[in-house]
Protein backbone atom coordinates (compact mmCIF):
# COMPACT_ATOMS: atom_id res chain seq x y z
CA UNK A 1 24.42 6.09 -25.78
CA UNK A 2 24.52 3.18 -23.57
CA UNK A 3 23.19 2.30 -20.03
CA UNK A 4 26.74 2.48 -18.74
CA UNK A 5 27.08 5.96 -20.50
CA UNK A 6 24.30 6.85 -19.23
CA UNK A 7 24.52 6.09 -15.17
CA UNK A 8 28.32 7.50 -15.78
CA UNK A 9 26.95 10.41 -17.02
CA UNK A 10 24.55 10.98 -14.61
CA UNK A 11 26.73 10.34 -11.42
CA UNK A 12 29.26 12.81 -12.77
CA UNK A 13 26.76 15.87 -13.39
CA UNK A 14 25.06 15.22 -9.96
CA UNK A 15 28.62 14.00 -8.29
CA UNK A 16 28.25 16.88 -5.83
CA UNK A 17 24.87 16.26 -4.95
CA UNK A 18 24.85 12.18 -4.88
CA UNK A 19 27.77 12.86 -2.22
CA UNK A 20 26.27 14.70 -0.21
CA UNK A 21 23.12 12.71 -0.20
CA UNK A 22 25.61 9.48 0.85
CA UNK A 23 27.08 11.87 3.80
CA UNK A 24 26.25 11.16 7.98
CA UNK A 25 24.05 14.30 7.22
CA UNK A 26 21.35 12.48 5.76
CA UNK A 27 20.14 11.08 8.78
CA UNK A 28 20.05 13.75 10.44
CA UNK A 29 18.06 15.12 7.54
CA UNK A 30 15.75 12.37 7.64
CA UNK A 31 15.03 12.33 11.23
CA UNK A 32 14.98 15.30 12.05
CA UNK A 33 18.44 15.21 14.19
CA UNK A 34 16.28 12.58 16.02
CA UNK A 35 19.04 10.01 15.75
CA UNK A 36 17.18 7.07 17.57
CA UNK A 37 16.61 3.43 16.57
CA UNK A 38 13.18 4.00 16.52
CA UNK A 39 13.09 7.09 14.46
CA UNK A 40 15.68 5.66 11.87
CA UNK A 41 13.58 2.70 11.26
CA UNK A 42 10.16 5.01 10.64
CA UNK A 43 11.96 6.98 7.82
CA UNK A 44 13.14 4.01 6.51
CA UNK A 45 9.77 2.49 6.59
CA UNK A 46 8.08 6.25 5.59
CA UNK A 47 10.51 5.81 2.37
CA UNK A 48 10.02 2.39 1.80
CA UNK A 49 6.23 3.17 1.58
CA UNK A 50 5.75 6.24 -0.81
CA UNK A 51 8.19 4.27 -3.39
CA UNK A 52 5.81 1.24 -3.00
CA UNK A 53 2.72 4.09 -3.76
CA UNK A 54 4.49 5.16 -6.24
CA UNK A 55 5.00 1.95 -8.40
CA UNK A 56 1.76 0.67 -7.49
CA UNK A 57 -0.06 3.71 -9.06
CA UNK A 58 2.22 3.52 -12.57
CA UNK A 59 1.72 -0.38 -12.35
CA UNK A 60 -2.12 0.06 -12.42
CA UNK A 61 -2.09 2.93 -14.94
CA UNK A 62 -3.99 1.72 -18.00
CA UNK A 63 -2.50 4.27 -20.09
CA UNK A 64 0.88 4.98 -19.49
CA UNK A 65 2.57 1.41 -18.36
CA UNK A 66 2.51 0.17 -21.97
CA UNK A 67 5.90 0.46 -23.51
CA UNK A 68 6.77 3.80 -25.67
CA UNK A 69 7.51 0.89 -28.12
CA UNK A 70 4.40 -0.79 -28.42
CA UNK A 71 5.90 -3.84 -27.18
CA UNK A 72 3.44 -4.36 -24.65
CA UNK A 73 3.23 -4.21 -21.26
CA UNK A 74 6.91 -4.58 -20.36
CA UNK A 75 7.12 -1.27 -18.33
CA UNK A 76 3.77 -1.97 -16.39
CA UNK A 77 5.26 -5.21 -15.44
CA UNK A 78 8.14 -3.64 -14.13
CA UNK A 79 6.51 -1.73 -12.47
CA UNK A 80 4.05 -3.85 -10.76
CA UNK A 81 7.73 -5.94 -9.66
CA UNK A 82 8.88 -2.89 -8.17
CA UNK A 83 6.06 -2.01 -6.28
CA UNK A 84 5.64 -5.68 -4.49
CA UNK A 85 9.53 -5.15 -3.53
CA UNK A 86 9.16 -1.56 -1.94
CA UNK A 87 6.37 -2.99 -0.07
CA UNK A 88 8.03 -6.14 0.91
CA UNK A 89 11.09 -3.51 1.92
CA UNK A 90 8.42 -1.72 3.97
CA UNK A 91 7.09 -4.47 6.09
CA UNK A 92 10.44 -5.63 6.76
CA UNK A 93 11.39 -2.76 8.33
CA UNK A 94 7.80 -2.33 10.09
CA UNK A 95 8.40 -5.73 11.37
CA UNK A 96 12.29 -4.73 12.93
CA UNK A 97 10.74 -1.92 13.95
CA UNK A 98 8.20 -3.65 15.89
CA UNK A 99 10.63 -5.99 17.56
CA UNK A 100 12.63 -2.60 19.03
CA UNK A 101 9.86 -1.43 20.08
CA UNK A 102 7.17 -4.17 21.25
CA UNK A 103 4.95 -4.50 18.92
CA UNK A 104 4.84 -0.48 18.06
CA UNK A 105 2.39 0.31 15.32
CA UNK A 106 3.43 2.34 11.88
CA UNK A 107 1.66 4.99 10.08
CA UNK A 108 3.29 6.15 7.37
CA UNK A 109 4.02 9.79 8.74
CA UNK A 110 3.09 11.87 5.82
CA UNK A 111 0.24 9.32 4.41
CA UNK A 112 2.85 7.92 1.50
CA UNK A 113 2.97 11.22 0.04
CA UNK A 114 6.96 11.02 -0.02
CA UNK A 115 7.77 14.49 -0.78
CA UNK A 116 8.59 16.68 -3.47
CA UNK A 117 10.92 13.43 -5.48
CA UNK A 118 7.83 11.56 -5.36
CA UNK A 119 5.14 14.09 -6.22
CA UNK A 120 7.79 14.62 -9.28
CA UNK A 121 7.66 11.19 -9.83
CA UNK A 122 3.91 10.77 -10.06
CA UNK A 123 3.82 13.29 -12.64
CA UNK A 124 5.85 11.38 -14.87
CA UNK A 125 2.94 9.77 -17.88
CA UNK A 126 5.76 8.54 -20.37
CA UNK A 127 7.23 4.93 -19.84
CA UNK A 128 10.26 6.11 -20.60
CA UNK A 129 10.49 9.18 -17.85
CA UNK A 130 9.09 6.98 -15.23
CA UNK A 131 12.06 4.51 -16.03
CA UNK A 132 14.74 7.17 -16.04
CA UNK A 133 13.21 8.99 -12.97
CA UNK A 134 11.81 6.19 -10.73
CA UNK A 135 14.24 3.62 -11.31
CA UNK A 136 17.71 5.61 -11.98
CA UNK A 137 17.80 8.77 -10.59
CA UNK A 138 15.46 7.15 -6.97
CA UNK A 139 17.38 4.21 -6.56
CA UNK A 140 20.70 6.28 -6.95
CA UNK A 141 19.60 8.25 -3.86
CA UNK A 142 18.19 5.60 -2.30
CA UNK A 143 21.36 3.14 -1.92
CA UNK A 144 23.38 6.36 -0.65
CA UNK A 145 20.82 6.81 2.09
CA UNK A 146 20.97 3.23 2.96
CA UNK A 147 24.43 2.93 3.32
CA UNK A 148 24.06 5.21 5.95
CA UNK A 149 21.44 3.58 7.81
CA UNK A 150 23.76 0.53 7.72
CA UNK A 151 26.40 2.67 9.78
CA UNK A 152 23.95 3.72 12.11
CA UNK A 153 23.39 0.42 13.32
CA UNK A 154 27.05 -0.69 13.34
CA UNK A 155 27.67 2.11 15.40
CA UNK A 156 25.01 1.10 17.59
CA UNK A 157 26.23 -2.39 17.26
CA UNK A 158 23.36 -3.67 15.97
CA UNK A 159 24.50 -6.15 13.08
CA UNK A 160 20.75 -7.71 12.37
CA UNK A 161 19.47 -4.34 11.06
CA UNK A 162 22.83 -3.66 9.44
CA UNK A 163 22.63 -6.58 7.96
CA UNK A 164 18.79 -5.85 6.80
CA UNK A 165 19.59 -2.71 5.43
CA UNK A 166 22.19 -4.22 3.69
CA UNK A 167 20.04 -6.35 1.75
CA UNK A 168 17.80 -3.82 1.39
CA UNK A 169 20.43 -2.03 -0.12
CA UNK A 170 21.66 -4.81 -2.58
CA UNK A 171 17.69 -5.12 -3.59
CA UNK A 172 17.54 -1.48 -4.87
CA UNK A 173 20.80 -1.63 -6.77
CA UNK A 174 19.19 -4.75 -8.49
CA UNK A 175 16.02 -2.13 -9.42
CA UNK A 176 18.53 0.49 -10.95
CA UNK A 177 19.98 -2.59 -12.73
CA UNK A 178 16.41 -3.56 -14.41
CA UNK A 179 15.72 0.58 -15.01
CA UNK A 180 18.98 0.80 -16.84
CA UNK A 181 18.37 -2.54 -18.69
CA UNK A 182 15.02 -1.00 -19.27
CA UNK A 183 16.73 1.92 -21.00
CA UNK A 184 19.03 -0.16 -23.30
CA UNK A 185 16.34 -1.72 -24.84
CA UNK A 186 14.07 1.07 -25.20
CA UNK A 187 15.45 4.27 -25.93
CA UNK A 188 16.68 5.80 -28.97
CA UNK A 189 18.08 9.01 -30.31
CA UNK A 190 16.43 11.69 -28.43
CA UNK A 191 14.96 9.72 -25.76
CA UNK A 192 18.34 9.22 -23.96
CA UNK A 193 18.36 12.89 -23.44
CA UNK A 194 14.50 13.03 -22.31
CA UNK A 195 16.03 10.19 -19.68
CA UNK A 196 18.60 12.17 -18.45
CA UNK A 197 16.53 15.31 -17.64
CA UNK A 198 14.09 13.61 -15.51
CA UNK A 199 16.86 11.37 -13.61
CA UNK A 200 19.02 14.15 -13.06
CA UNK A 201 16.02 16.15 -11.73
CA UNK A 202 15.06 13.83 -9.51
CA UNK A 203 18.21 13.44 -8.15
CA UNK A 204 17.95 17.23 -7.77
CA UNK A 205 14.63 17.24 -6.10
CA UNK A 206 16.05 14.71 -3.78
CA UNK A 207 19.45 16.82 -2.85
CA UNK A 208 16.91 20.51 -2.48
CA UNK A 209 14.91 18.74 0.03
CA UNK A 210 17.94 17.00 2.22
CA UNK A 211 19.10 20.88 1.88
CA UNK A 212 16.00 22.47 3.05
CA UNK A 213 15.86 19.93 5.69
CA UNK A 214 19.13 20.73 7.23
CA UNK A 215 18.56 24.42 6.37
CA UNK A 216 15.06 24.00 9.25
CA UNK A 217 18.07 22.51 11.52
CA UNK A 218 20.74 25.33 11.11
CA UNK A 219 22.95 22.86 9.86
CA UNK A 220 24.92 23.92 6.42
CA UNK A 221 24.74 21.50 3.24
CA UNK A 222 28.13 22.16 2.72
CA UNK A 223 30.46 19.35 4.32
CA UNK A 224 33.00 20.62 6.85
CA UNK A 225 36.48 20.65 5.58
């Protein structure tokens, strides 16, 4: 097993879900059916945040940001990368959010809890799992639901925030690149496997809450053919 293998492997199994995670229902998910600028921009933010809580709680983790190897503190590091990006991410958004809406403030809406994916996430004690889960199986959802945000504001013909979600966007495909780089120089035999359980979950985790969200809505998962 490879990295490649492995992200090939894991797109396939969770195809169905990873689609319909990348569909113009995720917004609608996310918000609520509140499809405003405004509203767009605090999920984003809300997102943005709980990953940054996330990494910044595994980064400061004395005992499980060591590598599985005993090769030091590669993982923790990271980690710690991770979390300064998500909350670089965050303010960026906080800051286009405050120039819609004169100088609104943000809360994070549900105090960086980030839902069931994240409480998963925070479970997660081995290097290894945290990898697989936080920075495969996350970012996978992550650049589908951006992609989306993108289109929002090109249909509302708003090409700065396209263009920062875009880059946004770009930034989390370079954090699945370093998770699955992570991977290739850290697992072996059985550990590839322990990888794709968690990743797959979370991707799972991710999809059962977009479904229960639309489910609150009356909206079906299931795309319209």
């Amino acid at each position: 097993m490879d990295a490649a293998t492995f992200r090939d492997r894991l797109e396939t199994e969770k195809a169905t879900e990873l689609d319909r995670l990348g569909s113009n229902k995720s917004l609608v998910a996310l918000t609520d059916a509140a499809l405003e600028a405004g509203v767009v921009l605090r999920a984003a933010a809300d997102s943005e945040h709980a990953a940054h809580v996330t990494f910044s709680g595994w980064a400061a983790d004395a005992d499980g940001g060591g590598d599985a190897d005993g090769s030091g503190d590669g993982a923790r590091d990271l980690f710690a990368w991770v979390a300064d990006r998500e909350a670089t991410h965050r303010d960026r958004v906080v800051d286009s959010l405050a120039a819609l809406d004169d100088g609104a403030d943000y809360e994070p809406s549900d105090g960086g809890d980030g839902g069931p994916m994240h409480a998963y996430l925070r479970e997660r004690a081995d290097p290894i799992e945290r990898v697989a889960a936080g920075l495969v199986g996350r970012p996978l959802v992550s650049v589908r639901s951006h992609v989306q945000v993108v289109s929002f504001f090109v249909n509302e013909a708003d090409e700065t925030r396209a263009d920062l979600f875009r880059e946004l966007r770009a930034e989390t495909e370079e954090e699945l690149d370093r998770g699955l780089a992570y991977l290739d120089d850290h697992c072996e035999g059985d550990d590839w496997e322990r990888a794709r359980m968690v990743a797959e979950y979370t991707v799972q985790l991710a999809y059962d809450d977009y479904a229960d969200a639309l489910g609150r809505l009356g909206i079906d998962v299931k795309p319209v053919c």
